[in-house]
Structures are given as C-alpha cells and as structure tokens.
Protein backbone atom coordinates (compact mmCIF):
# COMPACT_ATOMS: atom_id res chain seq x y z
CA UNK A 1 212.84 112.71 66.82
CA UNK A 2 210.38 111.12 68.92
CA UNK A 3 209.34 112.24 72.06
CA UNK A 4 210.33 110.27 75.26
CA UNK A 5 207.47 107.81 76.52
CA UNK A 6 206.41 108.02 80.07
CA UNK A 7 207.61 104.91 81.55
CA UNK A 8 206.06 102.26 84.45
CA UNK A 9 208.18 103.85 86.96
CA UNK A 10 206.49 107.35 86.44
CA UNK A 11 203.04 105.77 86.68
CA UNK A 12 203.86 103.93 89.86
CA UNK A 13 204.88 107.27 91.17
CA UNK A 14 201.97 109.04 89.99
CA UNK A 15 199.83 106.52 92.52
CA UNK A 16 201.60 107.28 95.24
CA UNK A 17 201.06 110.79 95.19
CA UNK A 18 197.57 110.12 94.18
CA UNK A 19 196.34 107.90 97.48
CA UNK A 20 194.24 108.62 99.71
CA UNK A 21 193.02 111.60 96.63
CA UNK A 22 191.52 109.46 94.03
CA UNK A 23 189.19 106.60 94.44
CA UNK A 24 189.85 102.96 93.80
CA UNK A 25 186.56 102.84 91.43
CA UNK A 26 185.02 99.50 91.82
CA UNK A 27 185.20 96.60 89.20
CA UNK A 28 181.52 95.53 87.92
CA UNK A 29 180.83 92.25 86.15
CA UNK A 30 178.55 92.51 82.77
CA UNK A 31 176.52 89.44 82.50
CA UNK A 32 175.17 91.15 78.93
CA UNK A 33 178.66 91.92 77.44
CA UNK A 34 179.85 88.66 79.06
CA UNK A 35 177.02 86.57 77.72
CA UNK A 36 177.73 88.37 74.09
CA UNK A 37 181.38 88.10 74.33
CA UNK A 38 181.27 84.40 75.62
CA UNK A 39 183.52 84.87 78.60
CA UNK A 40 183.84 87.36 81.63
CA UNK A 41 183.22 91.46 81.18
CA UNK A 42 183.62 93.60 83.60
CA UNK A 43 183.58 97.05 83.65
CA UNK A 44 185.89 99.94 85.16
CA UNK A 45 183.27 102.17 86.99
CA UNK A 46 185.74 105.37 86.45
CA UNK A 47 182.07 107.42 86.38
CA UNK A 48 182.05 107.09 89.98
CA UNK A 49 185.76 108.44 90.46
CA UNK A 50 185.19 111.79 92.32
CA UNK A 51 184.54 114.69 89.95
CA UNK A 52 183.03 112.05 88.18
CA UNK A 53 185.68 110.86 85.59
CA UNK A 54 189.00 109.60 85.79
CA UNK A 55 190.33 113.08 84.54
CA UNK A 56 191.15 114.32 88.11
CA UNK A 57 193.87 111.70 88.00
CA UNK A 58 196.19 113.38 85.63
CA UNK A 59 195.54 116.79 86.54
CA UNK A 60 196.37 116.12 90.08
CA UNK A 61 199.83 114.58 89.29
CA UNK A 62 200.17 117.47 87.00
CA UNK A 63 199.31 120.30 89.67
CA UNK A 64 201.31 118.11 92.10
CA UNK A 65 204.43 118.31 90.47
CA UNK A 66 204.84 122.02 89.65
CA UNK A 67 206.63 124.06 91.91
CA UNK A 68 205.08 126.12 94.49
CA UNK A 69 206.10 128.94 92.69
CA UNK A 70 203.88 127.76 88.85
CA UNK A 71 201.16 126.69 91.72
CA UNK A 72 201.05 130.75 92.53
CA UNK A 73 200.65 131.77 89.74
CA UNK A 74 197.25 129.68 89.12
CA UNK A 75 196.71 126.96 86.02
CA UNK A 76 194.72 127.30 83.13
CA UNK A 77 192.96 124.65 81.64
CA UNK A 78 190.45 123.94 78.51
CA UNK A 79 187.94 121.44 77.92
CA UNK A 80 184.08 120.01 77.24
CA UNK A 81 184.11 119.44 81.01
CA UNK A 82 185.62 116.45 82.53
CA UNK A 83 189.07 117.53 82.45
CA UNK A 84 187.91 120.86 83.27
CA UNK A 85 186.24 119.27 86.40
CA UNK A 86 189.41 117.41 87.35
CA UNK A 87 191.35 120.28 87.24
CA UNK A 88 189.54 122.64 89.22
CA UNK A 89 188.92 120.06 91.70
CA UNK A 90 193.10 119.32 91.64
CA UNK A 91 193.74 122.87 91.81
CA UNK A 92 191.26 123.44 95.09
CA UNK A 93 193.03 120.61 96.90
CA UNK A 94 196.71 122.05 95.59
CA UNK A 95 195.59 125.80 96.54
CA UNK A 96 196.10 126.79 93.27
CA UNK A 97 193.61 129.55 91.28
CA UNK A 98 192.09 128.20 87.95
CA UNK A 99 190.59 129.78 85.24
CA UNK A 100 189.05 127.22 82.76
CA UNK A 101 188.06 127.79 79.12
CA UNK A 102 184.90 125.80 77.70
CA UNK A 103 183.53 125.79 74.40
CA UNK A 104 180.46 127.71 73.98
CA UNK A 105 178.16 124.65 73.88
CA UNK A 106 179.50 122.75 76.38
CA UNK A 107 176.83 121.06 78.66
CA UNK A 108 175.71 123.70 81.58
CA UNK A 109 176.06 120.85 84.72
CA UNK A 110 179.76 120.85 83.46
CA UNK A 111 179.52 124.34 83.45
CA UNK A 112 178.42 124.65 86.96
CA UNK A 113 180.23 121.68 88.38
CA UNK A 114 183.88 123.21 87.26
CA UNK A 115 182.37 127.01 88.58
CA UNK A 116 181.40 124.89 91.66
CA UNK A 117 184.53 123.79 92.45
CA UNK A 118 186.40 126.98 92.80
CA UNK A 119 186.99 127.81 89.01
CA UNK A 120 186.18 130.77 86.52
CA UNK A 121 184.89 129.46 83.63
CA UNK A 122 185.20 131.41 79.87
CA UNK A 123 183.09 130.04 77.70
CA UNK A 124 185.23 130.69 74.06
CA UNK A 125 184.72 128.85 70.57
CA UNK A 126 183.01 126.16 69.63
CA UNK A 127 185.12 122.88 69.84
CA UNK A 128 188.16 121.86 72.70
CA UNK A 129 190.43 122.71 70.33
CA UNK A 130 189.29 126.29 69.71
CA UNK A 131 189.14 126.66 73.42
CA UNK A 132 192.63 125.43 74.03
CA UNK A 133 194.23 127.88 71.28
CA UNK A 134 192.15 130.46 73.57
CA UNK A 135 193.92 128.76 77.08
CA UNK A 136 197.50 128.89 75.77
CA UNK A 137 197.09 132.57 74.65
CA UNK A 138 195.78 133.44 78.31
CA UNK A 139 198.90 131.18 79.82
CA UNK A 140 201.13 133.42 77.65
CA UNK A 141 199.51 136.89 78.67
CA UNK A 142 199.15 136.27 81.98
CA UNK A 143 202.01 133.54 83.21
CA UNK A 144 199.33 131.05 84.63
CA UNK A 145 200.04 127.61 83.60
CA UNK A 146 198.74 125.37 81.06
CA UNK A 147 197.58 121.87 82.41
CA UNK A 148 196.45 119.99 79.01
CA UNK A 149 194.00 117.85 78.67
CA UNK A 150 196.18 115.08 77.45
CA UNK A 151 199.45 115.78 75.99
CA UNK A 152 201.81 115.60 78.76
CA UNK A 153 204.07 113.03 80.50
CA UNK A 154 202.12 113.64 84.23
CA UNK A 155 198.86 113.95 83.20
CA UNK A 156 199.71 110.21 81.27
CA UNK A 157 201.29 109.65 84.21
CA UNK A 158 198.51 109.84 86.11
CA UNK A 159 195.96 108.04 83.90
CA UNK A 160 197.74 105.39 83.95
CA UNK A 161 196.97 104.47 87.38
CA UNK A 162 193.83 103.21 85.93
CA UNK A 163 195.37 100.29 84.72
CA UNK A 164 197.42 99.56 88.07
CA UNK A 165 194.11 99.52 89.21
CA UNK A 166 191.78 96.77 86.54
CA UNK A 167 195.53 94.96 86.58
CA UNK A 168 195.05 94.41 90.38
CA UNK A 169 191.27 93.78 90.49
CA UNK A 170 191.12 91.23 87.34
CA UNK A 171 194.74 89.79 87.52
CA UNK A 172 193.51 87.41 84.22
CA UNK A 173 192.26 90.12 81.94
CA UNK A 174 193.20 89.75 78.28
CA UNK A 175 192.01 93.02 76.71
CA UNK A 176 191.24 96.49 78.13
CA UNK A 177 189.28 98.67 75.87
CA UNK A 178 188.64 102.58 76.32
CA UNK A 179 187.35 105.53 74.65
CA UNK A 180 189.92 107.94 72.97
CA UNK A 181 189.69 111.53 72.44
CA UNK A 182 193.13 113.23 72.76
CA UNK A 183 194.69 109.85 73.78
CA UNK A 184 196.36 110.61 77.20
CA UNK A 185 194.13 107.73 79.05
CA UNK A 186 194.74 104.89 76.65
CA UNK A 187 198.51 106.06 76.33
CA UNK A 188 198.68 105.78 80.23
CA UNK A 189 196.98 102.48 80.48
CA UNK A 190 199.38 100.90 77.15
CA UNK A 191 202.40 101.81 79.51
CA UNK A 192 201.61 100.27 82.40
CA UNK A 193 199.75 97.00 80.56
CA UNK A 194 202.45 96.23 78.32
CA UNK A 195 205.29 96.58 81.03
CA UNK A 196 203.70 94.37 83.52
CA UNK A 197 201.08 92.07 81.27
CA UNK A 198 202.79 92.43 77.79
CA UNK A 199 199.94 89.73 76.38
CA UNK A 200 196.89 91.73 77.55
CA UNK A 201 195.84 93.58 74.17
CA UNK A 202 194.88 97.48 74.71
CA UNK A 203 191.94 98.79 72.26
CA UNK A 204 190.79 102.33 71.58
CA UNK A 205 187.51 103.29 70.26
CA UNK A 206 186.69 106.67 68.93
CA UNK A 207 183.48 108.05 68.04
CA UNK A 208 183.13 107.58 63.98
CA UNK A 209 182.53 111.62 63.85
CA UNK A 210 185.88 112.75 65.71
CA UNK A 211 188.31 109.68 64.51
CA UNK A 212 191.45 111.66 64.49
CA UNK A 213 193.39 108.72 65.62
CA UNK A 214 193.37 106.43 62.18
CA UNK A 215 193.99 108.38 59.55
CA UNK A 216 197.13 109.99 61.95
CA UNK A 217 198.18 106.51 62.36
CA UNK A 218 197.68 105.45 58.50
CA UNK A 219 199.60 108.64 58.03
CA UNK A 220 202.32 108.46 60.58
CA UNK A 221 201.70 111.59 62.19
CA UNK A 222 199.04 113.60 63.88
CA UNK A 223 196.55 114.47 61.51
CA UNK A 224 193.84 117.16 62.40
CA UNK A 225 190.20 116.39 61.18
CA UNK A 226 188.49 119.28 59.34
CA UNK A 227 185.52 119.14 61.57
CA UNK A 228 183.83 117.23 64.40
CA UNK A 229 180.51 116.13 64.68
CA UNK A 230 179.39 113.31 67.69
CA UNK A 231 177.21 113.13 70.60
CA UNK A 232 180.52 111.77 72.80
CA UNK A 233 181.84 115.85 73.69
CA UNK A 234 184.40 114.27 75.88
CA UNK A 235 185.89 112.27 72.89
CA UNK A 236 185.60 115.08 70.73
CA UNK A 237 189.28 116.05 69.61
CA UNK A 238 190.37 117.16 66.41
CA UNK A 239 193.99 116.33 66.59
CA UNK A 240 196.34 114.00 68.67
CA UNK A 241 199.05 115.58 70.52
CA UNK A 242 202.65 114.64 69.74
CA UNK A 243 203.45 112.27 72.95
CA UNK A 244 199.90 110.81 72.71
CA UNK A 245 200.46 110.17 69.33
CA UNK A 246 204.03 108.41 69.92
CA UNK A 247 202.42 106.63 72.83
CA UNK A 248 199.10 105.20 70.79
CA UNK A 249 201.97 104.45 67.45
CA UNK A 250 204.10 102.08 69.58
CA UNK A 251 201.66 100.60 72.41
CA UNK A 252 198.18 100.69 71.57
CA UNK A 253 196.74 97.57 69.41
CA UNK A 254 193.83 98.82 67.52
CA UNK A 255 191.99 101.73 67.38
CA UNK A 256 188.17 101.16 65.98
CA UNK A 257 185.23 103.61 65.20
CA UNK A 258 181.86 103.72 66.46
CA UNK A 259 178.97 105.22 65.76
CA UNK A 260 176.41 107.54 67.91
CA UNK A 261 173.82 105.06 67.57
CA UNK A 262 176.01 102.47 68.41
CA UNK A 263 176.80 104.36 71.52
CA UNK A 264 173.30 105.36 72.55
CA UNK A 265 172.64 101.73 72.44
CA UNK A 266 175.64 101.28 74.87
CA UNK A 267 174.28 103.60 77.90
CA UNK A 268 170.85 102.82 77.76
CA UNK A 269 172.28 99.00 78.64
CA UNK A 270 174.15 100.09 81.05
CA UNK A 271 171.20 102.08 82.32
CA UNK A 272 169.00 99.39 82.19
CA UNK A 273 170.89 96.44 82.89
CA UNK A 274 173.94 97.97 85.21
CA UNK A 275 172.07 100.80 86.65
CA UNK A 276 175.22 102.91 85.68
CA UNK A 277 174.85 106.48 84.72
CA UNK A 278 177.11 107.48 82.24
CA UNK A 279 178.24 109.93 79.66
CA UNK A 280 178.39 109.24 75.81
CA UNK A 281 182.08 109.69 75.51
CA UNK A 282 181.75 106.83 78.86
CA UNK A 283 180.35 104.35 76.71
CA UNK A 284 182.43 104.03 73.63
CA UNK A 285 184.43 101.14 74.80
CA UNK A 286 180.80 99.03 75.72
CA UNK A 287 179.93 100.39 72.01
CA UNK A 288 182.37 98.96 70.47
CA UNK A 289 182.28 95.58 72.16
CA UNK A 290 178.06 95.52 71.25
CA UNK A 291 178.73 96.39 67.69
CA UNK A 292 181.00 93.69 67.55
CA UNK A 293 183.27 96.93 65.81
CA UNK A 294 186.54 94.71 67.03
CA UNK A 295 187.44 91.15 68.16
CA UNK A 296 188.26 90.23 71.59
CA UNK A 297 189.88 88.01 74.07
CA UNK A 298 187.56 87.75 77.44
CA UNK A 299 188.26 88.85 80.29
CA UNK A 300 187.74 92.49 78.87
CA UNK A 301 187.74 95.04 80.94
CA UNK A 302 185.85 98.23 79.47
CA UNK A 303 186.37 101.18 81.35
CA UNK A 304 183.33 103.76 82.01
CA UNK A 305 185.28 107.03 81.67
CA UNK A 306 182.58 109.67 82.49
CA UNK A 307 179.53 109.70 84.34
CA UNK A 308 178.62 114.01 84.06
CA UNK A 309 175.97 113.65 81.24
CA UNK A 310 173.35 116.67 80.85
CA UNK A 311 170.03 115.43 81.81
CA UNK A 312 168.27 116.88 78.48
CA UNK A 313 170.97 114.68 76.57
CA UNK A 314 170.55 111.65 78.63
CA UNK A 315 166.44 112.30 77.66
CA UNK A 316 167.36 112.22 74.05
CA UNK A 317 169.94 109.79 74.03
CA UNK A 318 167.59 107.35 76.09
CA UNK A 319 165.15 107.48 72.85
CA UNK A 320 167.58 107.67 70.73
CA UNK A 321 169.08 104.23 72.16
CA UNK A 322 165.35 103.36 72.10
CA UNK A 323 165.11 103.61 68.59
CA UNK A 324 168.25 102.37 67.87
CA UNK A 325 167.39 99.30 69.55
CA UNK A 326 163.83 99.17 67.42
CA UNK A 327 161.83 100.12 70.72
CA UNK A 328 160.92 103.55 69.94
CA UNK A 329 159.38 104.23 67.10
CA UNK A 330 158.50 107.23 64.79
CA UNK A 331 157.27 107.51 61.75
CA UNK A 332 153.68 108.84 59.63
CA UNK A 333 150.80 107.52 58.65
CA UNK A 334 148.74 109.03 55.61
CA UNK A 335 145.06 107.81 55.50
CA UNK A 336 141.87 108.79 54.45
CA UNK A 337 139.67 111.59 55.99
CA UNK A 338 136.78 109.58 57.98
CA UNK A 339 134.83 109.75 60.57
CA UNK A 340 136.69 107.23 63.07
CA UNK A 341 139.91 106.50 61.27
CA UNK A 342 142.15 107.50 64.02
CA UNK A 343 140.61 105.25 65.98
CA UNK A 344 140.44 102.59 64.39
CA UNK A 345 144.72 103.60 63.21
CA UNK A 346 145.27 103.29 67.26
CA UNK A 347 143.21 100.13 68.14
CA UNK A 348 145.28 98.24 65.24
CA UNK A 349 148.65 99.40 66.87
CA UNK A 350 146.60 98.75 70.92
CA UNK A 351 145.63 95.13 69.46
CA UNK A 352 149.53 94.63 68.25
CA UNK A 353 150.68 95.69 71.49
CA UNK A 354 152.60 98.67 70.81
CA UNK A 355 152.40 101.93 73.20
CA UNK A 356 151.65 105.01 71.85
CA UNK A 357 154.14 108.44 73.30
CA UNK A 358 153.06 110.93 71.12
CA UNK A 359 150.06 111.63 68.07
CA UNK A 360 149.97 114.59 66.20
CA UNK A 361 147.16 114.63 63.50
CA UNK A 362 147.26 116.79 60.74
CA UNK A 363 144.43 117.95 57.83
CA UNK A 364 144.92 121.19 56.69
CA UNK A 365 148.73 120.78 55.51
CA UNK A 366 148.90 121.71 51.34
CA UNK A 367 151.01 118.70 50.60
CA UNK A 368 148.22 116.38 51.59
CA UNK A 369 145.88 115.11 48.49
CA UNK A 370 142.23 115.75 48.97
CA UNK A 371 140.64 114.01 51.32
CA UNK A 372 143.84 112.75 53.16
CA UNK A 373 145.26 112.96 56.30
CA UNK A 374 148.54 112.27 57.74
CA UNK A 375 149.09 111.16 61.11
CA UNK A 376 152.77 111.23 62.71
CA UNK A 377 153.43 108.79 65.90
CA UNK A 378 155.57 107.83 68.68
CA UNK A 379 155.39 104.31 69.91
CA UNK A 380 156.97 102.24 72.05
CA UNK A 381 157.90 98.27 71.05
CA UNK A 382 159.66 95.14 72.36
CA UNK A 383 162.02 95.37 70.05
CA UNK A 384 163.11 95.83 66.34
CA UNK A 385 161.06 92.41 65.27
CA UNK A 386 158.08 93.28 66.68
CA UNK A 387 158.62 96.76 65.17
CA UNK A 388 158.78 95.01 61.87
CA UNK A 389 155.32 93.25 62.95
CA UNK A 390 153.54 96.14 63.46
CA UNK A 391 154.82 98.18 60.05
CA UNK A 392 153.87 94.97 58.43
CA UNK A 393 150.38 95.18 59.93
CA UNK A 394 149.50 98.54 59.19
CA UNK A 395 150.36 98.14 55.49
CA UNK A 396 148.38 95.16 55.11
CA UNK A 397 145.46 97.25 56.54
CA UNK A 398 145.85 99.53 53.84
CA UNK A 399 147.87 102.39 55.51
CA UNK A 400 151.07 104.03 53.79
CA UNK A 401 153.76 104.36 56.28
CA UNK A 402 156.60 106.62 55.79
CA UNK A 403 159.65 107.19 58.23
CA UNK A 404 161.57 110.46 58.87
CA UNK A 405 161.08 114.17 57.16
CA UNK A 406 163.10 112.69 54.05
CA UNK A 407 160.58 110.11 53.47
CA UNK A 408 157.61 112.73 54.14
CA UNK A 409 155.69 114.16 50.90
CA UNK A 410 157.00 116.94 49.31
CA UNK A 411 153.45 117.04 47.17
C-alpha cells in the first residue's frame, strides 16, 4: 500500500508556521545559464536561508508540530551537516535539546556550526546512512525523538514552501530543477508545483556517484546503492525513503545524473559570475543545466540548496572546476638534462601565455633514462583551446608531455 502524499494544504500550513522564522531567499537572474539555455534563469538563493540551507525549513515544521511533551524529551537528528544545522537551529528556537549524529568525515565548519548552535554532536560511521542507523538506536534507548532528514510528511511539508516561494517570485516559470539526495525537497516542491502550476515540469539531479533515485525508480521501489562516492556530501544518500520515494514515483518528471566535474564546473560559475558561495550538493541543479544532462523549458528556476562548503574543499574544488574547464593545468614534461632547459621549458609556456602555479623538477628518480629529466607543472590557461595550443607547442618543440600518475613512466 502506498503511503499517503503530503498534500498543498499541509504545505500552505507549513508557511504559516514558518513566517517571520525562515527567510524569503531572494530570486537571482543568470545571464550565463540564461544565455546557454536561450531564455530566462534564475536561481533560488536557498544558500543564503539562515543556517545556510533550506533544511531549517522542514525541521522547524517538524519540531513545531510535536507536542510539548516529544519537545521535552529533546530530538535526535543525523546528517553530513545541513540538516543537522537546521535542526539544531529549529530545536534552539523550539527549546528543545538535540543531540546530532555526523559521519566521521563530515566537514568540521558543519561540525562546529551544528555544536554552535546549541547541539552535541557524535561523530559515528562513515556515510548518513550509517549515522542514522546510529540516531534511531539512540531515539530508542533514550526516548528522544527522531527528526529525519527527509522521510516524513512535515519535514516535506516544510520544504515545500520553497516552491510557494519561486511560484510567487517567477509566476511564468516552466521548470524547477533541484538537487536530490534523500528526496524530501524535490517531493515538497512536486506537491505544491503540480497542484497550483500542473504544466511547470519538476527535475531532480543527483550526483552520478550516489544515484539511488533511478535504478529505485526503474525498479519500482527503493533501492539502496552498495556504496557512495561524490564530492556533493549533502546529496550523498544511499537509499530513498518510502514517502520520498512515492512522492518522486508519482510527481517528479525526470531525475538525471551528474558528474563531480560537472559540478565543480557549476560553483566556480557561480563564484565567478554570481558571486554566490555555495556547496557541491548546492550546485547540482546549475550542473545539470551546463552539461546540458536534461532538456528544458526557460524560465528555469534552479535552486542553490546549500551554501556551508569547507574552505579546503572549496580550494580544491575551485581547481578542480579550473581544470575541468581547461584553465588549470597539470601534467609532466620529460626532457633532456642541460644546462638551461628549464628555462628555456618556461619561456616557451611565458611566450604562449600560460601562468605557471607550481614546478617541481626532478633528476635523480630511477624510472628516468639516462640523461633525462622530468619536470611536473601547474599552469594556468584561458581555457581548454588554448590549453590544446600550448600541449601542441611543446610537442612540436620536441618535449614529451604526459598527463596524470597513470600516464607517468613506470620505467
């Protein structure tokens, strides 16, 4: 039997109790997706919702609506950090006690942002799901109650507002795309598009190394993936839950897959060209549209889930976007053992206008042939063709180029 959907009604309630809580995150226009997509994109700054993601939406309704009674005796909650963030945040408003558990690796600002808003943290396993098993065995042993990250009517309830929201601020939108981890956020915004603009399509996009969402719905029923592997951690879910599931199965349109690159391409754009900060799992929905993963009808509306990105990751997934792109480039150079042929290696790549980040220059290494040495650089471009230009020119001048350690010499 399926479950029972949550229905317009509860997500107009959900609003109510959620004003003057939650901000009405402003609606930016995307000249680059717009330009790409040939008509209006705009995108749903939900990185800027306090707590920085739209999380705090449905674990306030959820927190709201238990009895004073649950409320005392606290909620437990599990996640990478964004719903673990709303929570505590929902909690400390609702004078509730919260006890979170993370996975091991989860990133240490979400760490300290959840502790910083009133909760204990346990850091247990190494994926949400582990983490969860380890949050329902604590709501058993000590009576606390279990807000989940996604599979329950209020906390659906309460994402759904976002779409109240875009529905308001673009009236003529045609598609609404969003990432999808556990599937509570795209099941809230289905309800209320399809009850109120039945035409405007409703996309999900998953990261390519979490999609638990296709084969479940090529199957016809949750399927669990037997491991995870993606920069997006707030994506990162091995299984739908039940009403998510149900909810995705009869509402949502498409779900597509991106890739890591493709989504390290997406935030340094939106970087760059929005001056947005966001999260990988943030980004999927810009991914997709980029990648040109799935077709759509402009106006699109891509929603910006997250903004609470680790600063070491945003470092790596800058140059990984970077290289993605073909503007940061790495790769070794093997040449021959002379007086000045380093410098004249770096005036070629100077004289094709390419910057150079890092050199490291190696002679003494047992793989090299006599005579040899090999030469392994960083450097910045304009872009993948003049990336192309300056391989080209460095062959032609007699230098053998390899990229990455599985293209290095093994002898």
């Amino acid at each position: 039997m399926s479950p029972e959907l949550v229905s317009l009604a509860d997500i107009e309630a959900a609003r109510e109790l959620l004003a003057g809580v939650v901000r009405v995150t402003p609606l930016e226009p995307s000249r680059p997706l717009g330009a790409k997509l040939g008509g209006p994109a705009w995108l749903k700054c939900e990185n800027l919702q306090r707590a920085g993601s739209y999380k705090v939406r449905g674990a306030y309704v959820r927190i709201a609506r238990m009895s004073r009674a649950d409320r005392a005796r606290g909620v437990v909650a599990a996640s990478a950090g964004n719903h673990a963030q709303g929570v505590a945040l929902a909690a400390g408003l609702l004078g509730a006690a919260t006890t979170v558990f993370m996975p091991v690796g989860a990133p240490l600002p979400k760490v300290a942002a959840t502790k910083g808003y009133g909760a204990r943290v346990e850091l247990v396993g190494a994926t949400v799901d582990e983490a969860l098993v380890a949050a329902k065995e604590f709501a058993d042993r000590t009576g606390a109650v279990l807000v989940h990250p996604f599979d329950h009517a209020d906390v659906i309830a309460g994402q759904g507002t976002v779409a109240l929201e875009i529905l308001e601020q673009c009236p003529d939108v045609r598609t609404i795309i969003t990432g999808v981890g556990g599937g509570g956020l795209v099941s809230g915004i289905a309800v209320a598009a399809k009850a109120l603009r039945p035409d405007v399509r409703v996309i999900g996009v998953q990261a390519d190394g979490a999609a638990a969402y296709p084969p479940s719905l090529r199957a016809g029923k949750p399927v669990r993936l037997p491991a995870l592997r993606t920069i997006a951690d707030g994506i990162s879910v091995g299984c739908p839950g039940e009403l998510t599931y149900a909810h995705v199965a009869k509402l949502v349109d498409e779900v597509v897959e991106v890739t890591d690159e493709d989504i390290s391409r997406a935030l340094l754009l939106l970087l760059e060209r929005s001056k947005l900060v966001v999260e990988p799992a943030g980004a999927a929905g810009v991914a997709a549209l980029l990648a040109g993963a799935v077709e759509v009808e402009p106006p699109v509306v891509a929603l910006l889930t997250g903004g609470n990105i680790d600063p070491l990751l945003l470092l790596r997934v800058i140059e990984h976007g970077l290289a993605a792109a073909g503007r940061f480039l790495s790769f070794t150079v093997y040449c021959g053992d002379r007086p000045g042929q380093l410098a004249g290696l770096l005036t070629l790549i100077a004289e094709h206008e390419a910057n150079v980040v890092d050199v490291a220059h190696e002679r003494h290494d047992p793989r090299l042939r006599l005579g040899e040495v090999e030469v392994e650089l960083s450097v910045e471009t304009r872009g993948a063709e003049h990336s192309d230009r300056l391989v080209s020119a460095l062959r032609t001048a007699g230098y053998e180029v390899s990229f990455g350690t599985a293209g290095r010499r093994s002898g």
